[in-house]
N, C-alpha and C. Protein backbone atom coordinates (compact mmCIF):
# COMPACT_ATOMS: atom_id res chain seq x y z
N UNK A 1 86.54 67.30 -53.77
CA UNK A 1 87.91 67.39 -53.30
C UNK A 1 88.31 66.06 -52.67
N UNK A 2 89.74 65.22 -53.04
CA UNK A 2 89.57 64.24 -52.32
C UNK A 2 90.42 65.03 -50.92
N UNK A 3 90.38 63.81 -50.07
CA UNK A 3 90.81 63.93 -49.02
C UNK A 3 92.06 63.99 -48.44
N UNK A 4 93.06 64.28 -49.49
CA UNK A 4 94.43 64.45 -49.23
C UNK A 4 94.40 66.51 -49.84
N UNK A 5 93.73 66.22 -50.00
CA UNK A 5 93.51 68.07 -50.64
C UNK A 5 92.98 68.47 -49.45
N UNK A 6 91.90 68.31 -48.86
CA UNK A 6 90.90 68.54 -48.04
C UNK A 6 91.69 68.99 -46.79
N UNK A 7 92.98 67.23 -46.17
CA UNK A 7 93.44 67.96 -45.09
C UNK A 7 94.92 68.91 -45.71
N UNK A 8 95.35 69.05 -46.52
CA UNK A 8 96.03 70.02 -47.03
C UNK A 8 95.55 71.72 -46.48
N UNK A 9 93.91 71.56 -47.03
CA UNK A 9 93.71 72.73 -46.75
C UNK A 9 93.48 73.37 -45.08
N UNK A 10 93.07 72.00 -44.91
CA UNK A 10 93.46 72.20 -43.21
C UNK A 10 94.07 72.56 -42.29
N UNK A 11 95.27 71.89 -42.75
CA UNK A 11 96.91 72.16 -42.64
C UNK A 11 96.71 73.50 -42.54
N UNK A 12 96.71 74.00 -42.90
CA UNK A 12 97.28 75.64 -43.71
C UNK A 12 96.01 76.28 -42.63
N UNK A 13 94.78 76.10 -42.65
CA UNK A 13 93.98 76.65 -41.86
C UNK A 13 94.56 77.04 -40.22
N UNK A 14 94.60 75.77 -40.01
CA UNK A 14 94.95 75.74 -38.44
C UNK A 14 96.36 76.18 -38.17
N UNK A 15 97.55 75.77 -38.98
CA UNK A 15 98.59 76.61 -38.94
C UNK A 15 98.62 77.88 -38.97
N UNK A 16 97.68 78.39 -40.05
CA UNK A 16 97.82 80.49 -40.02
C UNK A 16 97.14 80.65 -38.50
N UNK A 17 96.30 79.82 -37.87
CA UNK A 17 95.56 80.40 -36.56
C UNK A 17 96.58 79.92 -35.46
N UNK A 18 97.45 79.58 -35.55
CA UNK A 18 98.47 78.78 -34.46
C UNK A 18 97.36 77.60 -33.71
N UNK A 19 96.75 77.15 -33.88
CA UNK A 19 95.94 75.90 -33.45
C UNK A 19 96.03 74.80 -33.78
N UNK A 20 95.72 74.06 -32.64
CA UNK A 20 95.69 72.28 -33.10
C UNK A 20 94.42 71.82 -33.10
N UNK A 21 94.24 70.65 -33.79
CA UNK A 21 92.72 69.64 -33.73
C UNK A 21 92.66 68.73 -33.02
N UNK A 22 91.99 68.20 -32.31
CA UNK A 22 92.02 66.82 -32.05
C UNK A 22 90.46 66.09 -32.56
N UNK A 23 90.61 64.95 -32.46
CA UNK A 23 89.26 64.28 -33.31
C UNK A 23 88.38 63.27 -32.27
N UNK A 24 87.31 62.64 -32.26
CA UNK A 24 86.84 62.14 -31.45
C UNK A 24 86.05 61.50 -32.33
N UNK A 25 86.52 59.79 -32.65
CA UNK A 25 85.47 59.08 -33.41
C UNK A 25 85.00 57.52 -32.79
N UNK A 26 83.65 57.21 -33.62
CA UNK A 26 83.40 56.24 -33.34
C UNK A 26 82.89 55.23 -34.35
N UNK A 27 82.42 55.60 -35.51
CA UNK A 27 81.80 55.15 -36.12
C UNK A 27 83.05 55.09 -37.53
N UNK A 28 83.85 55.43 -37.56
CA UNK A 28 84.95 56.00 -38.21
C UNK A 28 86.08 55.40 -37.93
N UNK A 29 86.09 55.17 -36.56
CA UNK A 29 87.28 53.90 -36.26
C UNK A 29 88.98 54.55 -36.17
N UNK A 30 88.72 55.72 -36.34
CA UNK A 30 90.52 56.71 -36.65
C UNK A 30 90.38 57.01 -37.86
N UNK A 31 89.75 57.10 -38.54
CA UNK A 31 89.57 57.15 -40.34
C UNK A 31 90.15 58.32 -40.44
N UNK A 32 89.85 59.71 -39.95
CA UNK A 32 89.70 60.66 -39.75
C UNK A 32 90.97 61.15 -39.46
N UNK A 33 91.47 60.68 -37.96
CA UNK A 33 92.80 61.07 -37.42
C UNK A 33 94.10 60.15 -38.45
N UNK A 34 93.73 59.35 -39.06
CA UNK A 34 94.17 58.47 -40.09
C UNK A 34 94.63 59.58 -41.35
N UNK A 35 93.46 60.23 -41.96
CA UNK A 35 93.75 60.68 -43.01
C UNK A 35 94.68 61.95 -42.38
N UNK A 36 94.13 62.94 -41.79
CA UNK A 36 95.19 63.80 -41.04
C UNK A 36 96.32 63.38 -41.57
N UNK A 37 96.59 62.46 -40.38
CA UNK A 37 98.53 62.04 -40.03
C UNK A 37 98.88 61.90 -41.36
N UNK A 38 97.95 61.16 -42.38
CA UNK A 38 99.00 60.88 -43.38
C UNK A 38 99.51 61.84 -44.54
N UNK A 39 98.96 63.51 -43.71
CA UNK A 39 99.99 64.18 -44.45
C UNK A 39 101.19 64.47 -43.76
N UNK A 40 102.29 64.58 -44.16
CA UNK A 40 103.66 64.82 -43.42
C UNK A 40 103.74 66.24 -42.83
N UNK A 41 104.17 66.21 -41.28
CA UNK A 41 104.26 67.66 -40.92
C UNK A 41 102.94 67.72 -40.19
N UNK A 42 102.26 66.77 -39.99
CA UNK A 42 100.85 66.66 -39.42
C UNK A 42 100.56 67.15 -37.66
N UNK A 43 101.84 67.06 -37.36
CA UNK A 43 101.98 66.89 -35.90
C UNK A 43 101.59 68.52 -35.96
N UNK A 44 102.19 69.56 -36.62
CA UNK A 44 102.08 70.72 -36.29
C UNK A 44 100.52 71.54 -36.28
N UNK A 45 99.57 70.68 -36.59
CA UNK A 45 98.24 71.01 -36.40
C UNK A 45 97.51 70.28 -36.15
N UNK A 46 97.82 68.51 -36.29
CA UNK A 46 97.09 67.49 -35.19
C UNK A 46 97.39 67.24 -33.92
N UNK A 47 96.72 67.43 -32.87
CA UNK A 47 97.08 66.86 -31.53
C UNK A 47 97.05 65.69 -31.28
N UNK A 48 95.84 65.17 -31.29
CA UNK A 48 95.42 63.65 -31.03
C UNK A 48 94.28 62.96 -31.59
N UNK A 49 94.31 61.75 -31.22
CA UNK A 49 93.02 61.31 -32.33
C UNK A 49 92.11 60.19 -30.93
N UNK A 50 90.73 60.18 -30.34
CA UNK A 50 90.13 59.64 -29.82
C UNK A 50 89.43 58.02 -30.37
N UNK A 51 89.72 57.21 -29.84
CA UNK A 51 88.78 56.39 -30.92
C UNK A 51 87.34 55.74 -29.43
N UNK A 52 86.20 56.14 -29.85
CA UNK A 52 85.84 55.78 -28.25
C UNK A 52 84.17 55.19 -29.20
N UNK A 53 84.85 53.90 -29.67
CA UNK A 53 83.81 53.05 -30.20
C UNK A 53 82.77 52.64 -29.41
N UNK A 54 83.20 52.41 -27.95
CA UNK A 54 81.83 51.84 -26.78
C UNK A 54 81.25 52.91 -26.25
N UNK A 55 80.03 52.63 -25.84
CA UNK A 55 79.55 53.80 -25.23
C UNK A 55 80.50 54.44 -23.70
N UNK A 56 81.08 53.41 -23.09
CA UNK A 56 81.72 53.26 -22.01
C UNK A 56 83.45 54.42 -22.45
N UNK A 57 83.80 54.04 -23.92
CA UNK A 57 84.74 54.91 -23.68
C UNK A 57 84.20 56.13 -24.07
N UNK A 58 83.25 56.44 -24.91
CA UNK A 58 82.47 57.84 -24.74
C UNK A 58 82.85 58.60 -23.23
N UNK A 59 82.29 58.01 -22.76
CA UNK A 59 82.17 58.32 -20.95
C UNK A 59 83.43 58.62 -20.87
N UNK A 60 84.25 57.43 -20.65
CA UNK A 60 85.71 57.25 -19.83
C UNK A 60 86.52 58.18 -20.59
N UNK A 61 86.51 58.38 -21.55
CA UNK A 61 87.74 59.00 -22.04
C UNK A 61 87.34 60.90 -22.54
N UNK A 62 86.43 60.84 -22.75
CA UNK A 62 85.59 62.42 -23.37
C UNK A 62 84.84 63.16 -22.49
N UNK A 63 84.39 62.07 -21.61
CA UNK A 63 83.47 62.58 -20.24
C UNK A 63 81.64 62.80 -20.81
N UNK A 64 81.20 62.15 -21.92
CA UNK A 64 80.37 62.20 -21.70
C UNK A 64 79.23 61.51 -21.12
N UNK A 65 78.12 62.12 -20.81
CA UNK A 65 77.33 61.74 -19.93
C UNK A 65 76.73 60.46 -20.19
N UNK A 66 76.98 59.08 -19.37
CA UNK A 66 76.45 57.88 -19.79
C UNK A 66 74.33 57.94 -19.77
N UNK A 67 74.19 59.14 -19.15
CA UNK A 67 72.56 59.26 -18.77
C UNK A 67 72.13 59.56 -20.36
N UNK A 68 73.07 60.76 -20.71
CA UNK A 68 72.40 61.08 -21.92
C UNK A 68 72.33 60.44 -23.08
N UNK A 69 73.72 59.33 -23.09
CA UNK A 69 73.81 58.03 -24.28
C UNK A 69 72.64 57.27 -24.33
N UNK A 70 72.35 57.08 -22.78
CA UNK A 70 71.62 56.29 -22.75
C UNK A 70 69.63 56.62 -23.31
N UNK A 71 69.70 58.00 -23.23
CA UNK A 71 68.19 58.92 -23.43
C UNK A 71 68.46 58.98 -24.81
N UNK A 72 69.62 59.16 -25.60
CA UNK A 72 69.43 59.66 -26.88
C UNK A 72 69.99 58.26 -27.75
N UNK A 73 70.76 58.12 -26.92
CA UNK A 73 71.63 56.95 -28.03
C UNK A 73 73.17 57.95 -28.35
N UNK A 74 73.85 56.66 -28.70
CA UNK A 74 75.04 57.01 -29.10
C UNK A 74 75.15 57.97 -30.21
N UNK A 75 74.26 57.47 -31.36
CA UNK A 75 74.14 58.10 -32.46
C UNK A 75 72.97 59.49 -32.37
N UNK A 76 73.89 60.56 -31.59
CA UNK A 76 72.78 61.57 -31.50
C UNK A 76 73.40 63.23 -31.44
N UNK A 77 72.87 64.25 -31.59
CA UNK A 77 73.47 65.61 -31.37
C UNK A 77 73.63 65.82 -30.04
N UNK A 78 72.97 65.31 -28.74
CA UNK A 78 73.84 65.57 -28.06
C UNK A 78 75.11 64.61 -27.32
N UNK A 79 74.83 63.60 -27.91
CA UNK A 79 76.25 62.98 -27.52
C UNK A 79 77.48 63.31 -28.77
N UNK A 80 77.22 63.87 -30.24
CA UNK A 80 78.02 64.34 -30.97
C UNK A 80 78.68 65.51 -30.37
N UNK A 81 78.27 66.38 -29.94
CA UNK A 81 78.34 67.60 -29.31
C UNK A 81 79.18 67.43 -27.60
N UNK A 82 78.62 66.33 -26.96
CA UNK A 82 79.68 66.53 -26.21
C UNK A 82 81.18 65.73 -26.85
N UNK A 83 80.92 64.52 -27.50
CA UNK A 83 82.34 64.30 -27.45
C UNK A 83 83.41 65.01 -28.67
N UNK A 84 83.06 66.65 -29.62
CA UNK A 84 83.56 67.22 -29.57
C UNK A 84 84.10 68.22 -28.49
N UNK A 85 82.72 68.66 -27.68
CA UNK A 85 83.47 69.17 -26.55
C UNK A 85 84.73 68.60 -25.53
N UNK A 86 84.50 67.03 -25.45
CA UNK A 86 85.33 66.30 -24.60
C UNK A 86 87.14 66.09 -25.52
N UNK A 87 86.92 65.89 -26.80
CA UNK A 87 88.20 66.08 -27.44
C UNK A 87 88.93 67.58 -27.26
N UNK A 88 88.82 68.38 -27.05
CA UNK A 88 88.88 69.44 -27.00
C UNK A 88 89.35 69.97 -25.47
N UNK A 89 88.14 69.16 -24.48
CA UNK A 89 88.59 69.27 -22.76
C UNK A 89 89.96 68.69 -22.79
N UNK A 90 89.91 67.26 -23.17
CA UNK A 90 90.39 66.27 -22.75
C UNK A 90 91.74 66.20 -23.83
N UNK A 91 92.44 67.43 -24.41
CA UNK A 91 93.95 67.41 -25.27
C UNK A 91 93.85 68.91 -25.13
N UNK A 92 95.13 69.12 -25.44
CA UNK A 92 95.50 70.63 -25.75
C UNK A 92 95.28 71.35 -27.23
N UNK A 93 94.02 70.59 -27.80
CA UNK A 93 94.05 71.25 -29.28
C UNK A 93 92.99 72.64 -29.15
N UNK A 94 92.71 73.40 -29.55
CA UNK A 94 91.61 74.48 -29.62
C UNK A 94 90.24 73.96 -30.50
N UNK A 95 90.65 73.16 -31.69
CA UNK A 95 89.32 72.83 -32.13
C UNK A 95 89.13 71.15 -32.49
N UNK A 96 88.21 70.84 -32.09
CA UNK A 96 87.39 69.45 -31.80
C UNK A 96 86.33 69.31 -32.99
N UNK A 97 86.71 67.59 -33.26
CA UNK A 97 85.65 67.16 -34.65
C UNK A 97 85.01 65.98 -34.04
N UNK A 98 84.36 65.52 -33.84
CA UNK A 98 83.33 64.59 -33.26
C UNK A 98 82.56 63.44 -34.53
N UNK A 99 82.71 62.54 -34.52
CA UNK A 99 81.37 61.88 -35.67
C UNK A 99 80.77 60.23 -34.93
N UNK A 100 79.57 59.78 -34.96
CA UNK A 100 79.61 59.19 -34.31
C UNK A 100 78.19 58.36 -35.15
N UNK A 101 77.81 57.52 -35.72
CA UNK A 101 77.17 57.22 -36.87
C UNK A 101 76.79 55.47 -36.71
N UNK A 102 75.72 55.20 -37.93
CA UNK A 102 75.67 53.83 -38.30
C UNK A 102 76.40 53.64 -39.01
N UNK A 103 77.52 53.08 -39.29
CA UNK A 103 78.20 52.53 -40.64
C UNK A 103 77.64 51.57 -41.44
N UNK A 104 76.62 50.52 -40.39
CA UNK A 104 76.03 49.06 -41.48
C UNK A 104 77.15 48.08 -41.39
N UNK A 105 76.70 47.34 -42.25
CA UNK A 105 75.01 46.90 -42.62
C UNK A 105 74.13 46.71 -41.93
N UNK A 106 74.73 46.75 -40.35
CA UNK A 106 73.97 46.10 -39.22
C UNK A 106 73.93 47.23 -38.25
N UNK A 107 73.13 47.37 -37.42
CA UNK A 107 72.66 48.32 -36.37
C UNK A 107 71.69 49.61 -36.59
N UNK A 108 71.23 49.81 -37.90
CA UNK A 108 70.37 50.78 -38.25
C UNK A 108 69.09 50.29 -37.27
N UNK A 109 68.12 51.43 -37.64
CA UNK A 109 66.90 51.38 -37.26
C UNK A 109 65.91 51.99 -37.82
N UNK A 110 64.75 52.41 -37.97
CA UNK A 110 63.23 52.83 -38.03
C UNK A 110 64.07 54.50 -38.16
N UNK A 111 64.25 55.10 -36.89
CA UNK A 111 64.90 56.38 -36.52
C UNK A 111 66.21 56.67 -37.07
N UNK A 112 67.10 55.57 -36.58
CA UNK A 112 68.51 55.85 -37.42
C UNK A 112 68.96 54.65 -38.33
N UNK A 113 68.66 54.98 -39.57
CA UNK A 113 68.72 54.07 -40.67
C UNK A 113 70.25 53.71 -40.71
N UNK A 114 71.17 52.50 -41.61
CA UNK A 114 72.09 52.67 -41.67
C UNK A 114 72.64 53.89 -42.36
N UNK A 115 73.65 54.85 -42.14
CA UNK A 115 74.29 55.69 -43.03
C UNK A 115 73.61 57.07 -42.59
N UNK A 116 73.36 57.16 -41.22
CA UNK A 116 73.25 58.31 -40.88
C UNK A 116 73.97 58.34 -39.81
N UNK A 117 74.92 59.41 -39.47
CA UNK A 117 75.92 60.22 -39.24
C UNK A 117 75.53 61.31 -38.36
N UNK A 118 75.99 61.79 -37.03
CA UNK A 118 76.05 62.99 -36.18
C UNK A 118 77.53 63.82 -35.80
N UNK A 119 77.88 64.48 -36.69
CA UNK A 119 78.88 65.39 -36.72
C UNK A 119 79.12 66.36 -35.11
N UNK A 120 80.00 66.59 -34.62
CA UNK A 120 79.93 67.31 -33.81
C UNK A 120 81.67 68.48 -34.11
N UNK A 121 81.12 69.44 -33.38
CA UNK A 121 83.14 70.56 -34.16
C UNK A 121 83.02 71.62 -32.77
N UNK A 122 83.89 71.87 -32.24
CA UNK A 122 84.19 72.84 -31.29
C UNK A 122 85.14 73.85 -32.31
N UNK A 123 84.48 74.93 -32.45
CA UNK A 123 85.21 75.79 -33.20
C UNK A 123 85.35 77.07 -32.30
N UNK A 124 86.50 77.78 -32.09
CA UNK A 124 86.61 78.92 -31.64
C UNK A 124 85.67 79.31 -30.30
N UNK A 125 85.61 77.74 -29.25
CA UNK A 125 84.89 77.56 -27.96
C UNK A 125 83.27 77.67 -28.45
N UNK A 126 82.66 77.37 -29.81
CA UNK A 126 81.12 77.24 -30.28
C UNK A 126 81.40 75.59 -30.38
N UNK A 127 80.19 75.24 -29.99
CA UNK A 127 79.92 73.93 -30.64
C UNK A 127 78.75 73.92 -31.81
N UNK A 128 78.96 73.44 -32.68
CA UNK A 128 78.15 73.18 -33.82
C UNK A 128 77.59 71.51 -33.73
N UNK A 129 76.76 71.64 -35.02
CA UNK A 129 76.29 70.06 -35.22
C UNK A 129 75.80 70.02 -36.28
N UNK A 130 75.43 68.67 -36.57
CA UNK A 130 74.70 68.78 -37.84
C UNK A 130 74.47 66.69 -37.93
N UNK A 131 73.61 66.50 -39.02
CA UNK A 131 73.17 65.12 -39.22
C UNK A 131 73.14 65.02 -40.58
N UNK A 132 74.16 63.89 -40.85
CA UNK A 132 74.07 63.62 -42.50
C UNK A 132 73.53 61.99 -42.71
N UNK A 133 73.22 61.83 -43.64
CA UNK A 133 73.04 60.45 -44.00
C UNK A 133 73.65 59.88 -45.51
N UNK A 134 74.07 59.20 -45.25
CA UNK A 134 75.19 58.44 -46.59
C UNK A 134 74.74 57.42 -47.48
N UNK A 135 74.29 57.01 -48.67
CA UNK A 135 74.54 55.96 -48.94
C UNK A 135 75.44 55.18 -49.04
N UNK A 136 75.36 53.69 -49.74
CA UNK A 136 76.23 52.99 -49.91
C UNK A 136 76.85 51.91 -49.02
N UNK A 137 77.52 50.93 -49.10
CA UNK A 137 77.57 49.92 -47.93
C UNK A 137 79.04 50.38 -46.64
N UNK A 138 79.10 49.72 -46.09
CA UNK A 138 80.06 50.43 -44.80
C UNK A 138 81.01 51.07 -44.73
N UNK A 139 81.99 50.65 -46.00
CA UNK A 139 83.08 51.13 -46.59
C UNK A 139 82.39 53.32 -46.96
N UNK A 140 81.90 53.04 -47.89
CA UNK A 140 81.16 54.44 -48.55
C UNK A 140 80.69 55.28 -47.30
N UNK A 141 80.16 54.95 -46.46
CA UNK A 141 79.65 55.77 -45.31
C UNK A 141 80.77 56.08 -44.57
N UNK A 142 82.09 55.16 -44.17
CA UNK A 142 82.76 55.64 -43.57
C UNK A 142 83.92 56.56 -44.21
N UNK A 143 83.86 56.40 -45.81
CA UNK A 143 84.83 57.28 -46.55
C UNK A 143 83.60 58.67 -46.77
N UNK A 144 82.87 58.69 -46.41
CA UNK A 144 81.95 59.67 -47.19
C UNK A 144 81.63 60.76 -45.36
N UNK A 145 81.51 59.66 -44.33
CA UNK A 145 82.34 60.54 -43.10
C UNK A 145 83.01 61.33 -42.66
N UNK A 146 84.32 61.04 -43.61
CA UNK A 146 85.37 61.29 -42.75
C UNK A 146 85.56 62.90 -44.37
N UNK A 147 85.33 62.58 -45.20
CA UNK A 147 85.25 64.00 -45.83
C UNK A 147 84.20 64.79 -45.66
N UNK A 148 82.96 64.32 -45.37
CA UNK A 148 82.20 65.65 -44.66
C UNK A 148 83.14 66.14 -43.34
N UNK A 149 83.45 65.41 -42.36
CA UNK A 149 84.18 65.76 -41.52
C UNK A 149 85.36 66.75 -41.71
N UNK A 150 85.85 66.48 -42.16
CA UNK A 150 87.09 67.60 -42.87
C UNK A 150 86.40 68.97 -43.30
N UNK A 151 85.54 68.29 -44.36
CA UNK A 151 85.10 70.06 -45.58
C UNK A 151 84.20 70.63 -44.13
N UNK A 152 83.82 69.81 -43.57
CA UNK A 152 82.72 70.94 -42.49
C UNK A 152 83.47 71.57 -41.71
N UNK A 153 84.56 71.11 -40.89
CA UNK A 153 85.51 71.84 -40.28
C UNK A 153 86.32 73.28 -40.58
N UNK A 154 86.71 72.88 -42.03
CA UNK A 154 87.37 73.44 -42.94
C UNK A 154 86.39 74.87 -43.25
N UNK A 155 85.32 74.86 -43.39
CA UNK A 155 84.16 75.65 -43.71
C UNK A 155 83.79 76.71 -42.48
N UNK A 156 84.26 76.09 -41.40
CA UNK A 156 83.75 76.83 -39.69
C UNK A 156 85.13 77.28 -39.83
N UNK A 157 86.07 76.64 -39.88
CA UNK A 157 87.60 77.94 -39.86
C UNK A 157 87.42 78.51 -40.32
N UNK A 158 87.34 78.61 -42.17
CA UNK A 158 87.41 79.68 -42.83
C UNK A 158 86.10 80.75 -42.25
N UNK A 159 84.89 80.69 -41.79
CA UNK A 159 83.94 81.55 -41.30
C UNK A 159 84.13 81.85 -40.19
N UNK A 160 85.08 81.89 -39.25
CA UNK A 160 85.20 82.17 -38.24
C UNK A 160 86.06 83.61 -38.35
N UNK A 161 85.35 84.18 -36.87
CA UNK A 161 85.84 86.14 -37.58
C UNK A 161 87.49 85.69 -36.98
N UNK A 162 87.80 84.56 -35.92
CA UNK A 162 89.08 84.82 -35.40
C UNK A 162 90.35 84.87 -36.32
């Protein structure tokens, strides 16, 4: 599905539930809250879009814990997990998407290679998670992001009993 379908179906998700999203990225850069907006009429199920590239705006703006960035790393489930929770504190939307990743070519490691990815989603007050890894060079990981991001979201609405 490309990604003008994807938030289409979104659209329509969060509208039948009267809910908004807001997004919380880092590795993604707005990619995410990017593709959103650019369907028309977006406002009525996007709230806001986070962009909290430093570890510092992690903290400052989402509230998460600089102890735990610092124990796990940026790129981890529980800092994915809070700064869906913190998009979610921190706007009036009901459900929160989180991604927070290596894009490359530079900053991988041993543990987190380039093109692995930590998803985080506040759905219906649950937090979920999950860890993907992408090929391809920076561009591909961050387009290949931001549609797992969507279809996974998209997948917890539709399964949700609300």
């Amino acid at each position: 599905m490309v990604t003008d379908d994807l938030c289409r179906r979104l659209a329509d998700l969060l509208k039948a539930r009267g809910q908004m999203m807001a997004v919380a990225e880092s590795c993604t850069g707005g990619l995410v809250a990017a593709a959103c907006t650019n369907l028309s009429g977006s406002s009525d199920w996007f709230e806001r879009g986070f962009v909290t590239y430093s570890n510092a705006a992690k903290s400052e703006l989402l509230g998460v814990d600089p102890q735990q960035i610092e124990a796990q790393g940026a790129v981890s489930e529980v800092v994915a997990r809070a700064m869906a929770f913190g998009a979610v504190r921190h706007s009036q939307a009901q459900v929160g998407v989180a991604v927070t990743g290596v894009a490359g070519p530079t900053g991988g490691s041993a543990e987190k290679p380039v093109g692995t990815v930590w998803f985080g989603f506040s759905v219906d007050g649950l937090l979920h998670s999950e860890m993907r890894r992408f090929d391809g060079d920076r561009e591909a990981v961050r387009e290949a992001t931001v549609r797992h991001a969507l279809q996974r979201v998209i997948e917890l609405l539709a399964s949700s009993p609300r």
